[in-house]
PDB file of N, CA and C in Angstrom:
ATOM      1  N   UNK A   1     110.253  83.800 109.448  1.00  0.00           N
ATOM      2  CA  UNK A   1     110.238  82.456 108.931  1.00  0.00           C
ATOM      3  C   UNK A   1     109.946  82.513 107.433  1.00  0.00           C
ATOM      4  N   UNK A   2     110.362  81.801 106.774  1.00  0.00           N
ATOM      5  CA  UNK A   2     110.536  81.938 105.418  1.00  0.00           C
ATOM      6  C   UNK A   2     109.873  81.014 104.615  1.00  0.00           C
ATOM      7  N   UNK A   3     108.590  80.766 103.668  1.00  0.00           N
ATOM      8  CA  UNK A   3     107.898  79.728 103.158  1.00  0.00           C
ATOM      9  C   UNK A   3     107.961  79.662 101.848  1.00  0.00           C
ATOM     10  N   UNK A   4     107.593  79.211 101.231  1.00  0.00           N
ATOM     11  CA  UNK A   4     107.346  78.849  99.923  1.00  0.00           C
ATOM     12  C   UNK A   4     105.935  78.230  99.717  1.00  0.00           C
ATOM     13  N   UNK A   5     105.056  79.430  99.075  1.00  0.00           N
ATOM     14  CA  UNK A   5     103.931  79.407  99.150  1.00  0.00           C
ATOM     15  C   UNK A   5     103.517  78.423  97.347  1.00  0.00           C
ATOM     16  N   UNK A   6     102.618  77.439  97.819  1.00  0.00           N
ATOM     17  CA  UNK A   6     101.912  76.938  96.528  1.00  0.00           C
ATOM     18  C   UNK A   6     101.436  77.378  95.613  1.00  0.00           C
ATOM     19  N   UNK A   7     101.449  76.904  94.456  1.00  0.00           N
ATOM     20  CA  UNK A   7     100.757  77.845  93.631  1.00  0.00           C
ATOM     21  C   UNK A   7      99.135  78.428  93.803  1.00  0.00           C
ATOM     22  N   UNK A   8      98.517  77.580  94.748  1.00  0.00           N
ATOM     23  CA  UNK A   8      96.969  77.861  95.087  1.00  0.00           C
ATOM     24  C   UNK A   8      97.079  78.529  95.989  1.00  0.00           C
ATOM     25  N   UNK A   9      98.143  78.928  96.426  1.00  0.00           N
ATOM     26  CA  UNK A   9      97.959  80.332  98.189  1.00  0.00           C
ATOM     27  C   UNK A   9      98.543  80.862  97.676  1.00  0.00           C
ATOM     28  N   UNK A  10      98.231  82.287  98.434  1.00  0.00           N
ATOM     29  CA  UNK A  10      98.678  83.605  98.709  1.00  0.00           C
ATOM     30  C   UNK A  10      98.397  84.427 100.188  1.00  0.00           C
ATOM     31  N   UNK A  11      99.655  85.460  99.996  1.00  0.00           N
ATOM     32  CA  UNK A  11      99.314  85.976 101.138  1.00  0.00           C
ATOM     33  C   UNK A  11      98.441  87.482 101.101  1.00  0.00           C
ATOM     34  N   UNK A  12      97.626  87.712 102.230  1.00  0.00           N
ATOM     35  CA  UNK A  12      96.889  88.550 102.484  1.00  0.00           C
ATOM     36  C   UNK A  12      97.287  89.472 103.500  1.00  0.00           C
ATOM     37  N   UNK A  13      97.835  90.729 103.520  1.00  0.00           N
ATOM     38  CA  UNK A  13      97.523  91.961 104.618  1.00  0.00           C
ATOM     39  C   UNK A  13      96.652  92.329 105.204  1.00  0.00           C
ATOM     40  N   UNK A  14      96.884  92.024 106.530  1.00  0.00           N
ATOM     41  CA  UNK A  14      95.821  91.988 107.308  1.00  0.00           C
ATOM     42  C   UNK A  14      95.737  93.137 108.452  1.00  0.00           C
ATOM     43  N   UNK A  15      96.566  93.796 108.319  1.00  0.00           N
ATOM     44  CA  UNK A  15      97.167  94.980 109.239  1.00  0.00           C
ATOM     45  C   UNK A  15      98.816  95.854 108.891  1.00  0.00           C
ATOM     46  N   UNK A  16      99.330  96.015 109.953  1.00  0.00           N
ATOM     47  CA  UNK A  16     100.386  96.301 109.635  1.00  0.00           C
ATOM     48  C   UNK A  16     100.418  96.737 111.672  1.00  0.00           C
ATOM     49  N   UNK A  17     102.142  96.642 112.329  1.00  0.00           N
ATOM     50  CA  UNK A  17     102.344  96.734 113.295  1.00  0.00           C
ATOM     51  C   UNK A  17     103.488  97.677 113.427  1.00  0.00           C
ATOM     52  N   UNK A  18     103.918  98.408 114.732  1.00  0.00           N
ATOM     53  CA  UNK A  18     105.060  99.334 114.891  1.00  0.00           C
ATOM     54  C   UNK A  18     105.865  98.557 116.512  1.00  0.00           C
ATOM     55  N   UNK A  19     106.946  98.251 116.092  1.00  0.00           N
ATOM     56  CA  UNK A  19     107.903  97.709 117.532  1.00  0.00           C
ATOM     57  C   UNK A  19     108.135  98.889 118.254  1.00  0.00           C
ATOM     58  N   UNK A  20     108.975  98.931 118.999  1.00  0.00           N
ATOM     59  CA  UNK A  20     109.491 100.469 119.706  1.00  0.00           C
ATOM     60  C   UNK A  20     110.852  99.641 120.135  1.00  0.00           C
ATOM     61  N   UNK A  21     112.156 100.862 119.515  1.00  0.00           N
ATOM     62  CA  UNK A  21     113.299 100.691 119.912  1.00  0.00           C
ATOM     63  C   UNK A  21     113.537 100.437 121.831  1.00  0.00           C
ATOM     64  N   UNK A  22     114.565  99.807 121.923  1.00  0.00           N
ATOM     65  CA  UNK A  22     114.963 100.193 123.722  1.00  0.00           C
ATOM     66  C   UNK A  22     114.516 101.666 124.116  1.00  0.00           C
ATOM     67  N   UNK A  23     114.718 102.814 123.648  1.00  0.00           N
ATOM     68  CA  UNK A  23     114.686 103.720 123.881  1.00  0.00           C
ATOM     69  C   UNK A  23     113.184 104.204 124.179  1.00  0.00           C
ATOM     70  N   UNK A  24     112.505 103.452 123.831  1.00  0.00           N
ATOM     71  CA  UNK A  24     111.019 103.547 123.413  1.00  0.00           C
ATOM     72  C   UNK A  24     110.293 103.930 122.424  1.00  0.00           C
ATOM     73  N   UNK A  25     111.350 104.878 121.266  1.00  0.00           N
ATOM     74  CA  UNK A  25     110.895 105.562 119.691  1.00  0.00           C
ATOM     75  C   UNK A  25     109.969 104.130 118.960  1.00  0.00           C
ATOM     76  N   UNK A  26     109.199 104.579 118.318  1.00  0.00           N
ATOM     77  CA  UNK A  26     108.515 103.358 117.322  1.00  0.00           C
ATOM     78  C   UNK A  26     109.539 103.811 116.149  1.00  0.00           C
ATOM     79  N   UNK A  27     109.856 101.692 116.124  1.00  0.00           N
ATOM     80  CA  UNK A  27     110.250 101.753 114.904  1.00  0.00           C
ATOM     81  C   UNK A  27     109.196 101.648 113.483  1.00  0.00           C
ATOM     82  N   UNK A  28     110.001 101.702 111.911  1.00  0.00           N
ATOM     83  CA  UNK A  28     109.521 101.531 111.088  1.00  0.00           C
ATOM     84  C   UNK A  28     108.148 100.612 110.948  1.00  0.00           C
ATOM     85  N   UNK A  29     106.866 100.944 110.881  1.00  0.00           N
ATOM     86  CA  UNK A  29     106.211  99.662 110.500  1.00  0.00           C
ATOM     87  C   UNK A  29     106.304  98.762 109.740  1.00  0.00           C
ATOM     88  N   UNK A  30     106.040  97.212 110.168  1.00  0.00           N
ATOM     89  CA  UNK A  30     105.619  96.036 109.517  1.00  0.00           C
ATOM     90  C   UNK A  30     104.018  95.462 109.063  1.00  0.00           C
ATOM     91  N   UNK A  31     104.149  95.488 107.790  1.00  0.00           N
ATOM     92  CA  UNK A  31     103.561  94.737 107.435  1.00  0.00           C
ATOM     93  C   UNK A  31     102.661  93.138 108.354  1.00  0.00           C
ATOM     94  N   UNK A  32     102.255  92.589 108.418  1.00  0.00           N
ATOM     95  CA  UNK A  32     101.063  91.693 108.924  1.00  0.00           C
ATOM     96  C   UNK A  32     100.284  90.474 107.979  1.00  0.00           C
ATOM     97  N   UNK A  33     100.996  89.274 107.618  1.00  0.00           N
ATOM     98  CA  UNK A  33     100.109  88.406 106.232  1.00  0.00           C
ATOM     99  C   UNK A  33      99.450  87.313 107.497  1.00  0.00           C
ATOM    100  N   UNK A  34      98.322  86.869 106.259  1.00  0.00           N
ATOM    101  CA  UNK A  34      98.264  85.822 106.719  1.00  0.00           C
ATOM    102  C   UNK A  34      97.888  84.772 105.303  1.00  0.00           C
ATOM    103  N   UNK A  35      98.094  83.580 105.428  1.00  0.00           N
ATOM    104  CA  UNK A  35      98.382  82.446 104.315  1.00  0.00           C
ATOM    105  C   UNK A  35      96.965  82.067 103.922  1.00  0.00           C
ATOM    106  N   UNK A  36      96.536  82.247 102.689  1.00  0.00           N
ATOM    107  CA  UNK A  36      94.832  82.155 102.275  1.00  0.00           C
ATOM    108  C   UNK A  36      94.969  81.069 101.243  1.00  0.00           C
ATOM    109  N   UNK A  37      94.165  79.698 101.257  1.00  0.00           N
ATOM    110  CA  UNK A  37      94.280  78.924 100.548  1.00  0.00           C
ATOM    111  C   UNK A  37      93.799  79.155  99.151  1.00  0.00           C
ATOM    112  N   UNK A  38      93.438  77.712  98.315  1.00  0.00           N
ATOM    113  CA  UNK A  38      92.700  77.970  96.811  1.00  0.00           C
ATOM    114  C   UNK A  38      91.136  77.744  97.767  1.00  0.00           C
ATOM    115  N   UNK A  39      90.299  76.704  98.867  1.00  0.00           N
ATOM    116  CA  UNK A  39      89.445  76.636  98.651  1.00  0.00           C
ATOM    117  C   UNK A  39      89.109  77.958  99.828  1.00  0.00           C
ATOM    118  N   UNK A  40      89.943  78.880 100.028  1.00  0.00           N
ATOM    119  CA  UNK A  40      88.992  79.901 100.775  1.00  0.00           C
ATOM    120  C   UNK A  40      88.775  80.870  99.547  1.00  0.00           C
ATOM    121  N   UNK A  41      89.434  80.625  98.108  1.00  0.00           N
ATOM    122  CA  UNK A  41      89.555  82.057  97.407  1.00  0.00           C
ATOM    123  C   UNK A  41      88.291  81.574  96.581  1.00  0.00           C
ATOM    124  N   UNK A  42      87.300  82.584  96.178  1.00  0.00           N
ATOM    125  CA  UNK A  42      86.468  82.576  95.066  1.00  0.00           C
ATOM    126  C   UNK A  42      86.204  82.964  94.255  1.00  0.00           C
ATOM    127  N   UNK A  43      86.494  81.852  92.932  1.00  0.00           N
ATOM    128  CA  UNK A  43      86.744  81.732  91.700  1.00  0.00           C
ATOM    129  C   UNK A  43      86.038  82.554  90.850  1.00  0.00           C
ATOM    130  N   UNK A  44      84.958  82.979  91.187  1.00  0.00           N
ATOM    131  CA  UNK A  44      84.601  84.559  90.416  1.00  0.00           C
ATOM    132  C   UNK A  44      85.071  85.502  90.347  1.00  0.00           C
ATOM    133  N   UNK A  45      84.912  85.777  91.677  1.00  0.00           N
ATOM    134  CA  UNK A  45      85.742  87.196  91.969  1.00  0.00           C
ATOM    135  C   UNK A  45      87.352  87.517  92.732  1.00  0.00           C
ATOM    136  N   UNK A  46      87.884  86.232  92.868  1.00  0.00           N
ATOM    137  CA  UNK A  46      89.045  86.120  93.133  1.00  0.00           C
ATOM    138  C   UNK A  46      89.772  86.946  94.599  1.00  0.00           C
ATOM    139  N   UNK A  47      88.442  87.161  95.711  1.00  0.00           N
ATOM    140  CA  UNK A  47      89.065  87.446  96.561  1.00  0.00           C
ATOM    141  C   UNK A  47      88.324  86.137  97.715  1.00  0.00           C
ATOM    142  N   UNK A  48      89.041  86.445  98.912  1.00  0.00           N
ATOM    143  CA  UNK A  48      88.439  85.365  99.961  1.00  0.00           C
ATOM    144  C   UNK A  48      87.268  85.916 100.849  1.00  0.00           C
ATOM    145  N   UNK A  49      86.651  85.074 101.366  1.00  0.00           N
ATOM    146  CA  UNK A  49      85.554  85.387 101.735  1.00  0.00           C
ATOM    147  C   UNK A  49      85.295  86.747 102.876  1.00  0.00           C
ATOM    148  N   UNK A  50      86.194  86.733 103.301  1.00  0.00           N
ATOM    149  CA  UNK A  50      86.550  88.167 104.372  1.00  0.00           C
ATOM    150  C   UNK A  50      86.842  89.307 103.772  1.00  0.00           C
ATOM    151  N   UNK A  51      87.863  89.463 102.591  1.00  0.00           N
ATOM    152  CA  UNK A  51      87.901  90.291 101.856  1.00  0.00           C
ATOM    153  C   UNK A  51      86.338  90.655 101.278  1.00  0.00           C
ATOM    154  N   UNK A  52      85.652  89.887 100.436  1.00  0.00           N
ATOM    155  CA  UNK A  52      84.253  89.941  99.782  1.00  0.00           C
ATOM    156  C   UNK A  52      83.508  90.932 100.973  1.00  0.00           C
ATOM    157  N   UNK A  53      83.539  90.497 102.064  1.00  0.00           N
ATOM    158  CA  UNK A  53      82.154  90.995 102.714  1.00  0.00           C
ATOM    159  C   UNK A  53      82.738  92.571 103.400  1.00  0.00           C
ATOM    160  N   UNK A  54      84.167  92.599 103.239  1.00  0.00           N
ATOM    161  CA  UNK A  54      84.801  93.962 103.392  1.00  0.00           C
ATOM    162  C   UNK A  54      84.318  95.269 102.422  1.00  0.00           C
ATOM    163  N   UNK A  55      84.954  94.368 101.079  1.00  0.00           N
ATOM    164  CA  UNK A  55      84.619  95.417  99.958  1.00  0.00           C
ATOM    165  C   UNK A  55      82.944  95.310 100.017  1.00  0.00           C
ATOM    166  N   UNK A  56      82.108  94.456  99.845  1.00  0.00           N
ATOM    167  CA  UNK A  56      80.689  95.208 100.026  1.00  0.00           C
ATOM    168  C   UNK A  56      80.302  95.923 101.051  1.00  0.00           C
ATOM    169  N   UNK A  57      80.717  95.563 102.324  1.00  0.00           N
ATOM    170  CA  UNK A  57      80.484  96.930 103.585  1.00  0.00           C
ATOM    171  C   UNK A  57      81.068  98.349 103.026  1.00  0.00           C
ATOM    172  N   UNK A  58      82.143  98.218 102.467  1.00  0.00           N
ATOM    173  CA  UNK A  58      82.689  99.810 102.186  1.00  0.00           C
ATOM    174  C   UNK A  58      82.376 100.458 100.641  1.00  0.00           C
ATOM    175  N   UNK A  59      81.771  99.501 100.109  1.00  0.00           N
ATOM    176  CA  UNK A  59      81.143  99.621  98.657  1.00  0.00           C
ATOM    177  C   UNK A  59      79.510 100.420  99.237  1.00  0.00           C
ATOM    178  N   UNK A  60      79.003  99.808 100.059  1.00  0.00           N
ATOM    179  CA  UNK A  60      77.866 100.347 100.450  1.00  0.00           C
ATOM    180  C   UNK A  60      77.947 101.591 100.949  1.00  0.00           C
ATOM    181  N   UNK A  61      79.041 101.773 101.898  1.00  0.00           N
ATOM    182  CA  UNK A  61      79.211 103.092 102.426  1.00  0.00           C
ATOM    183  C   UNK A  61      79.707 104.440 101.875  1.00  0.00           C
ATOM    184  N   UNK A  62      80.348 103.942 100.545  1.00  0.00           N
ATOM    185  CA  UNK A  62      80.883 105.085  99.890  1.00  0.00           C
ATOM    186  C   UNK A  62      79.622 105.324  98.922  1.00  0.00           C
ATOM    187  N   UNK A  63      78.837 104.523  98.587  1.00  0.00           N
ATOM    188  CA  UNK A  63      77.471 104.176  97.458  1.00  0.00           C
ATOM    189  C   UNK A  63      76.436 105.587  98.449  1.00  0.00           C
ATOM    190  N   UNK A  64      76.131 105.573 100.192  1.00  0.00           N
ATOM    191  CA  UNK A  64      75.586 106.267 100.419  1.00  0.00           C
ATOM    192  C   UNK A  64      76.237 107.194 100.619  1.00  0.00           C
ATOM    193  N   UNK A  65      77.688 107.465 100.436  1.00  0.00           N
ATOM    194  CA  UNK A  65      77.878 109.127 101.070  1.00  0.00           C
ATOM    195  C   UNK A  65      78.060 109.663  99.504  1.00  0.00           C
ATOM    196  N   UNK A  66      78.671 109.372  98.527  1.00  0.00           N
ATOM    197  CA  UNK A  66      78.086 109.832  97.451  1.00  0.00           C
ATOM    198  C   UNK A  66      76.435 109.993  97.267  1.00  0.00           C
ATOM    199  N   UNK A  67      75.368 109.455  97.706  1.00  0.00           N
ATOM    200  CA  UNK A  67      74.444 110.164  97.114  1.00  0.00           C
ATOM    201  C   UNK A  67      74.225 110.862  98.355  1.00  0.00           C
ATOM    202  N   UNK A  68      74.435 111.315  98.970  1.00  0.00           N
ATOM    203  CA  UNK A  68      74.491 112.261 100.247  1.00  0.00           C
ATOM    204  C   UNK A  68      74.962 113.531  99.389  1.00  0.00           C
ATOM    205  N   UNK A  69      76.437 113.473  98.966  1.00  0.00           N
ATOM    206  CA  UNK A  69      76.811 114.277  98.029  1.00  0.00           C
ATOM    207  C   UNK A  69      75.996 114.806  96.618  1.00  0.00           C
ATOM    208  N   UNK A  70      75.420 114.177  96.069  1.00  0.00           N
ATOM    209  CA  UNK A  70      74.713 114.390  94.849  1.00  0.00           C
ATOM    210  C   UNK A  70      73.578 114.722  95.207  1.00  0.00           C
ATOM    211  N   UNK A  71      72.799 114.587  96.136  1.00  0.00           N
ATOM    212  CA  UNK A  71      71.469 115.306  96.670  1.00  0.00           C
ATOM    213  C   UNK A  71      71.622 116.729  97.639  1.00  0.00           C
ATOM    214  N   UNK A  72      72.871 116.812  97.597  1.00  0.00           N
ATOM    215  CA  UNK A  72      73.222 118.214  98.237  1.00  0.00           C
ATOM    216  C   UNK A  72      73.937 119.481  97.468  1.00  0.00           C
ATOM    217  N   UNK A  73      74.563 118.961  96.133  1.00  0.00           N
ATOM    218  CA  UNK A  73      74.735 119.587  95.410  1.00  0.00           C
ATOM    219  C   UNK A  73      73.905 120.127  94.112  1.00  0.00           C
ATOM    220  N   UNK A  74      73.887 121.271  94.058  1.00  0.00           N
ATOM    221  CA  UNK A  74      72.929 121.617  92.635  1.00  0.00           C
ATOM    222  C   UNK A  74      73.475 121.305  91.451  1.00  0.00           C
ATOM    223  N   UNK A  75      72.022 121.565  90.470  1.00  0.00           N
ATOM    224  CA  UNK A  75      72.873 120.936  89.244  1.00  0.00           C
ATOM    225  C   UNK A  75      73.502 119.957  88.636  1.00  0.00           C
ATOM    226  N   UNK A  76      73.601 118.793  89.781  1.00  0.00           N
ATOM    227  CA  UNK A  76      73.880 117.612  89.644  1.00  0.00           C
ATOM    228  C   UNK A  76      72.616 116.542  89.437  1.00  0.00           C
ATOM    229  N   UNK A  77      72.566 115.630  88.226  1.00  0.00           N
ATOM    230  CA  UNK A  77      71.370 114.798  88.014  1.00  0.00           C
ATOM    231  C   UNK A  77      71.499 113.949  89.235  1.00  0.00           C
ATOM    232  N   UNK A  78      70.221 113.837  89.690  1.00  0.00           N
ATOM    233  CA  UNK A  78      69.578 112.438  91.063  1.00  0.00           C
ATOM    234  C   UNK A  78      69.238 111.636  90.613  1.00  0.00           C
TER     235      UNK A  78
END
Protein backbone atom coordinates (compact mmCIF):
# COMPACT_ATOMS: atom_id res chain seq x y z
CA UNK A 1 0.00 0.00 0.00
CA UNK A 2 1.39 3.15 -0.92
CA UNK A 3 1.17 6.56 1.37
CA UNK A 4 2.25 9.78 1.36
CA UNK A 5 3.66 10.53 4.52
CA UNK A 6 3.32 14.31 6.16
CA UNK A 7 5.79 16.34 6.68
CA UNK A 8 5.62 15.60 10.67
CA UNK A 9 5.87 11.56 10.13
CA UNK A 10 8.20 9.23 9.32
CA UNK A 11 8.78 5.84 9.01
CA UNK A 12 10.58 3.61 11.48
CA UNK A 13 12.18 -0.11 11.05
CA UNK A 14 11.04 -2.13 13.23
CA UNK A 15 12.29 -5.54 12.09
CA UNK A 16 12.68 -6.99 8.93
CA UNK A 17 10.78 -10.49 7.67
CA UNK A 18 11.67 -13.58 5.15
CA UNK A 19 8.47 -15.22 2.97
CA UNK A 20 9.36 -18.73 1.65
CA UNK A 21 8.84 -19.50 -2.06
CA UNK A 22 6.14 -22.57 -2.94
CA UNK A 23 9.03 -24.61 -2.86
CA UNK A 24 9.71 -23.68 0.66
CA UNK A 25 13.39 -21.70 -0.05
CA UNK A 26 13.18 -18.24 1.97
CA UNK A 27 12.87 -15.57 -0.08
CA UNK A 28 14.83 -12.21 -0.08
CA UNK A 29 14.10 -10.29 3.17
CA UNK A 30 11.70 -7.40 3.79
CA UNK A 31 12.05 -4.71 5.50
CA UNK A 32 9.12 -3.95 8.42
CA UNK A 33 7.96 0.20 9.05
CA UNK A 34 5.84 1.45 11.11
CA UNK A 35 4.30 5.29 10.75
CA UNK A 36 5.70 7.57 13.86
CA UNK A 37 4.01 10.84 14.27
CA UNK A 38 5.46 14.65 15.17
CA UNK A 39 3.87 14.27 18.80
CA UNK A 40 5.53 10.77 19.44
CA UNK A 41 9.03 12.29 18.11
CA UNK A 42 11.19 14.32 20.66
CA UNK A 43 12.24 17.53 19.81
CA UNK A 44 15.61 17.30 21.49
CA UNK A 45 16.79 14.42 20.50
CA UNK A 46 14.76 13.64 17.55
CA UNK A 47 14.04 10.08 18.10
CA UNK A 48 10.59 8.50 19.49
CA UNK A 49 10.12 7.38 22.65
CA UNK A 50 10.87 3.55 22.00
CA UNK A 51 13.77 4.29 20.06
CA UNK A 52 15.15 6.64 23.27
CA UNK A 53 14.79 3.90 25.81
CA UNK A 54 16.48 1.38 23.16
CA UNK A 55 19.55 3.43 22.60
CA UNK A 56 19.95 3.98 26.48
CA UNK A 57 19.52 0.12 27.25
CA UNK A 58 22.32 -0.59 24.64
CA UNK A 59 24.28 2.62 25.50
CA UNK A 60 24.44 1.15 29.01
CA UNK A 61 25.46 -2.17 27.89
CA UNK A 62 28.21 -1.38 25.65
CA UNK A 63 29.28 1.55 28.59
CA UNK A 64 29.74 -1.81 30.87
CA UNK A 65 31.41 -4.21 28.56
CA UNK A 66 33.89 -1.64 27.63
CA UNK A 67 34.92 -1.09 31.12
CA UNK A 68 34.98 -4.84 31.53
CA UNK A 69 37.48 -4.41 28.71
CA UNK A 70 39.60 -1.59 30.16
CA UNK A 71 39.89 -3.19 33.63
CA UNK A 72 41.20 -6.31 32.03
CA UNK A 73 43.62 -4.92 29.92
CA UNK A 74 47.07 -3.53 31.04
CA UNK A 75 48.31 -0.35 30.50
CA UNK A 76 45.18 1.03 29.79
CA UNK A 77 44.10 4.24 32.12
CA UNK A 78 40.79 3.25 34.60
Amino acid sequence: MAEILKPNERLVCVGHTALRAPDGSFLPSVPMYIKVGEGQIDAGTGFSSGEKDILEDISGLMAAKFKQYVDGVEGLPA
